[in-house]
Protein backbone atom coordinates (compact mmCIF):
# COMPACT_ATOMS: atom_id res chain seq x y z
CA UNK A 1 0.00 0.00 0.00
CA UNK A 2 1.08 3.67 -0.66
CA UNK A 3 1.48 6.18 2.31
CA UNK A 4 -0.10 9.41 0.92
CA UNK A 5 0.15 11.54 4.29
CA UNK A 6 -2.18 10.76 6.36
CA UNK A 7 -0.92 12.66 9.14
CA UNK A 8 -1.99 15.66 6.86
CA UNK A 9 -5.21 14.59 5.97
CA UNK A 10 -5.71 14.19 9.81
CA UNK A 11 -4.33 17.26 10.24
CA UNK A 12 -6.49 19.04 8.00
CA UNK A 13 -9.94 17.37 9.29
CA UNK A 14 -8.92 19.61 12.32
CA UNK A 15 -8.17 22.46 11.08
CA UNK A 16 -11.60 21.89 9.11
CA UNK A 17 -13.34 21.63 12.37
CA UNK A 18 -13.50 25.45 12.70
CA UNK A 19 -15.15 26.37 9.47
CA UNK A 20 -18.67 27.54 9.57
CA UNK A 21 -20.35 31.18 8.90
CA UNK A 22 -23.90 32.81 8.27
CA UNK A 23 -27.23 31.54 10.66
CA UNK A 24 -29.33 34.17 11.82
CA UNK A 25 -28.36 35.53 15.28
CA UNK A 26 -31.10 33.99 17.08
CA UNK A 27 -30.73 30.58 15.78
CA UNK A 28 -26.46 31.03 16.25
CA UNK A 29 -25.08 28.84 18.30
CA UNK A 30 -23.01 29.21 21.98
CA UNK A 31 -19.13 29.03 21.03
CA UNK A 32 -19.42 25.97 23.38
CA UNK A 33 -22.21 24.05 21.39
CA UNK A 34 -20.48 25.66 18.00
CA UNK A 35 -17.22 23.90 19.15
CA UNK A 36 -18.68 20.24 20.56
CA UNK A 37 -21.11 20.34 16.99
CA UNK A 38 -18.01 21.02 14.59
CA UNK A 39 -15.56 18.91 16.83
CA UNK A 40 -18.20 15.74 16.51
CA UNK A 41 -18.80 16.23 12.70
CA UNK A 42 -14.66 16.65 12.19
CA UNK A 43 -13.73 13.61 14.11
CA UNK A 44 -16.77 11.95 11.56
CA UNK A 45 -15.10 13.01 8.50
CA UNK A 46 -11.56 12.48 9.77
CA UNK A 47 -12.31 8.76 9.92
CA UNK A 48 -13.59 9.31 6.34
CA UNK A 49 -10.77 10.61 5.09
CA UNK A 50 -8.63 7.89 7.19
CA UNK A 51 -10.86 5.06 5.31
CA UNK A 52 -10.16 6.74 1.43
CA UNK A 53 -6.34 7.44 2.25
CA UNK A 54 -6.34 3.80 3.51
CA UNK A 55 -8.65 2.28 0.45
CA UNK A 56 -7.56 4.57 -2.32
CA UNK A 57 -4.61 3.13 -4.10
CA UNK A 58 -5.06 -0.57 -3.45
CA UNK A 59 -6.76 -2.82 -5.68
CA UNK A 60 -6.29 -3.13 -9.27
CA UNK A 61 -6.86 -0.89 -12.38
CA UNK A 62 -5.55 2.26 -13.60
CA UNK A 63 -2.42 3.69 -11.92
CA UNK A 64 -3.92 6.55 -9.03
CA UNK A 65 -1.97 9.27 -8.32
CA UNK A 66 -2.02 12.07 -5.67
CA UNK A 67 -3.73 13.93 -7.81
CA UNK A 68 -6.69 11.81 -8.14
CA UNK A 69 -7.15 11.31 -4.61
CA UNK A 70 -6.84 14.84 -3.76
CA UNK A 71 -9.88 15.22 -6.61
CA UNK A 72 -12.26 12.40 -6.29
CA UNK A 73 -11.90 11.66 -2.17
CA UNK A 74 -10.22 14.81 -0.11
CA UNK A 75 -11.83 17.47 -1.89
CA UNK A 76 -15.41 15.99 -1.96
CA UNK A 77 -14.89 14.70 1.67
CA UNK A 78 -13.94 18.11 2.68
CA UNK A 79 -16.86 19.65 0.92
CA UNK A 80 -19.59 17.30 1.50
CA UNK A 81 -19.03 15.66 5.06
CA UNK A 82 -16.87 18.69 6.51
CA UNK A 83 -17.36 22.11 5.37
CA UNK A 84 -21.32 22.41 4.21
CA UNK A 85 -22.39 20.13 7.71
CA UNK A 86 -20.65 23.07 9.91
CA UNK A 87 -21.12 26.29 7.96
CA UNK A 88 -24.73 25.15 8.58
CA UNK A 89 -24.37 25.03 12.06
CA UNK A 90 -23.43 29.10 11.69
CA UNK A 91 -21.37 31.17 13.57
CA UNK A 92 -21.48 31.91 17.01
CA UNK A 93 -22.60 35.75 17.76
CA UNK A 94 -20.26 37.85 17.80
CA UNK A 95 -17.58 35.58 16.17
CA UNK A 96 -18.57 35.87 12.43
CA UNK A 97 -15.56 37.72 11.79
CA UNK A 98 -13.24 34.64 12.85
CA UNK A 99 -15.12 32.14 11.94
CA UNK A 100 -15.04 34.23 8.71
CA UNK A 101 -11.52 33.78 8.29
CA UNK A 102 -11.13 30.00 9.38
CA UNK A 103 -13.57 29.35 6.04
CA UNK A 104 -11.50 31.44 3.88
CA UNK A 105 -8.25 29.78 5.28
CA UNK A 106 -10.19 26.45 4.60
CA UNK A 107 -11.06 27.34 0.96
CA UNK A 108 -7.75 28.55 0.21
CA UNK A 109 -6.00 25.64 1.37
CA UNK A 110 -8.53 23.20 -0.87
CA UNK A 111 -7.66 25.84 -4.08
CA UNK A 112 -4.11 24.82 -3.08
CA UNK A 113 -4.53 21.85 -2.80
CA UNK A 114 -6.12 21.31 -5.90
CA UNK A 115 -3.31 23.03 -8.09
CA UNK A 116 -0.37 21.35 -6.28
CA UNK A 117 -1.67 17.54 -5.39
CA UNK A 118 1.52 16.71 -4.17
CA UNK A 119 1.31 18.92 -1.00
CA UNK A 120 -0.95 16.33 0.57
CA UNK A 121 1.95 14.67 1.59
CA UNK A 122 3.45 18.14 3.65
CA UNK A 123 4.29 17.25 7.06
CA UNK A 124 0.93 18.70 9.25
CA UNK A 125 2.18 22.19 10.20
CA UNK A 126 5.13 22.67 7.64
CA UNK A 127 5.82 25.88 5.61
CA UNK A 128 4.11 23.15 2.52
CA UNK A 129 1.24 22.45 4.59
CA UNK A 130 -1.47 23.86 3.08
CA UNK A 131 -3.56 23.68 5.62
CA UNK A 132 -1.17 25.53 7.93
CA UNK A 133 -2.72 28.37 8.13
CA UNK A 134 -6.57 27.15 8.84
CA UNK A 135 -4.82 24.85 11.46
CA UNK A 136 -3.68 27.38 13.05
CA UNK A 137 -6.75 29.37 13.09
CA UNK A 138 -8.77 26.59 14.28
CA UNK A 139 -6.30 25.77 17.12
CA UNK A 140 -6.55 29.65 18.47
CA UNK A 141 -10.29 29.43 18.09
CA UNK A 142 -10.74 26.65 20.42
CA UNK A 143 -11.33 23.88 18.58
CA UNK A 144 -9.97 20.11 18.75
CA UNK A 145 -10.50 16.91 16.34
CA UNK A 146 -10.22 13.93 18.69
């Protein structure tokens, strides 16, 4: 089997805890219940992205490359199972702003992703990571993948 950095994949599942914006103020939700919500729905999508990284490039057929895994599992995972289940949760009053940023950071490290496949296997918090910066975000905002 290949090793395709799953440290980083891990990695980024956390830092892709802390992405989530919008909701109206009413329906926002307490940092705390923002946190346990986005913390529960990471560590879902973390094991996700530990079952493609482990499943990807066994088996038979076409040669796979990091590329391909980056576009048909990490992206999509990211999207589907990480990003759109806590940006609907919405942002905690008075934290739009940060929460703001943690998205961008996430969508910019998914753009980099994207255009340089390879990256995926940056060690987690490295000047390659791309996911460096949302990590690091998500970290000062409080927020853990366990």
């Amino acid at each position: 089997m290949r090793t395709i950095g799953l440290a980083a994949i891990c990695s980024a599942s956390l830092a892709f805890a802390a992405v989530g914006c919008g909701g109206s103020e009413k329906n926002s939700p307490t940092k705390q219940e923002f946190v346990s919500q986005a913390n529960s729905i990471c560590q879902k999508a973390g094991h996700k992205l530990e079952a493609a990284g482990q499943s990807f490039f066994t088996g038979g057929g076409a040669q796979k490359t990091e590329g391909d895994f980056v576009n048909q599992k990490v992206a999509p995972i990211f999207q589907h199972d990480l990003l759109d289940p806590i940006e609907a949760l919405g942002a905690p009053k008075g934290d739009e702003d940060k929460v703001s940023a943690i998205l961008d950071a996430g969508h910019q490290a998914i753009v980099k992703l994207k255009a340089h496949p390879l990256l995926i296997k940056a060690p987690p918090g490295s000047a390659k990571d791309p996911f460096r910066d949302l990590g690091r975000l998500a970290t000062a905002y409080g927020l853990r993948c366990a």
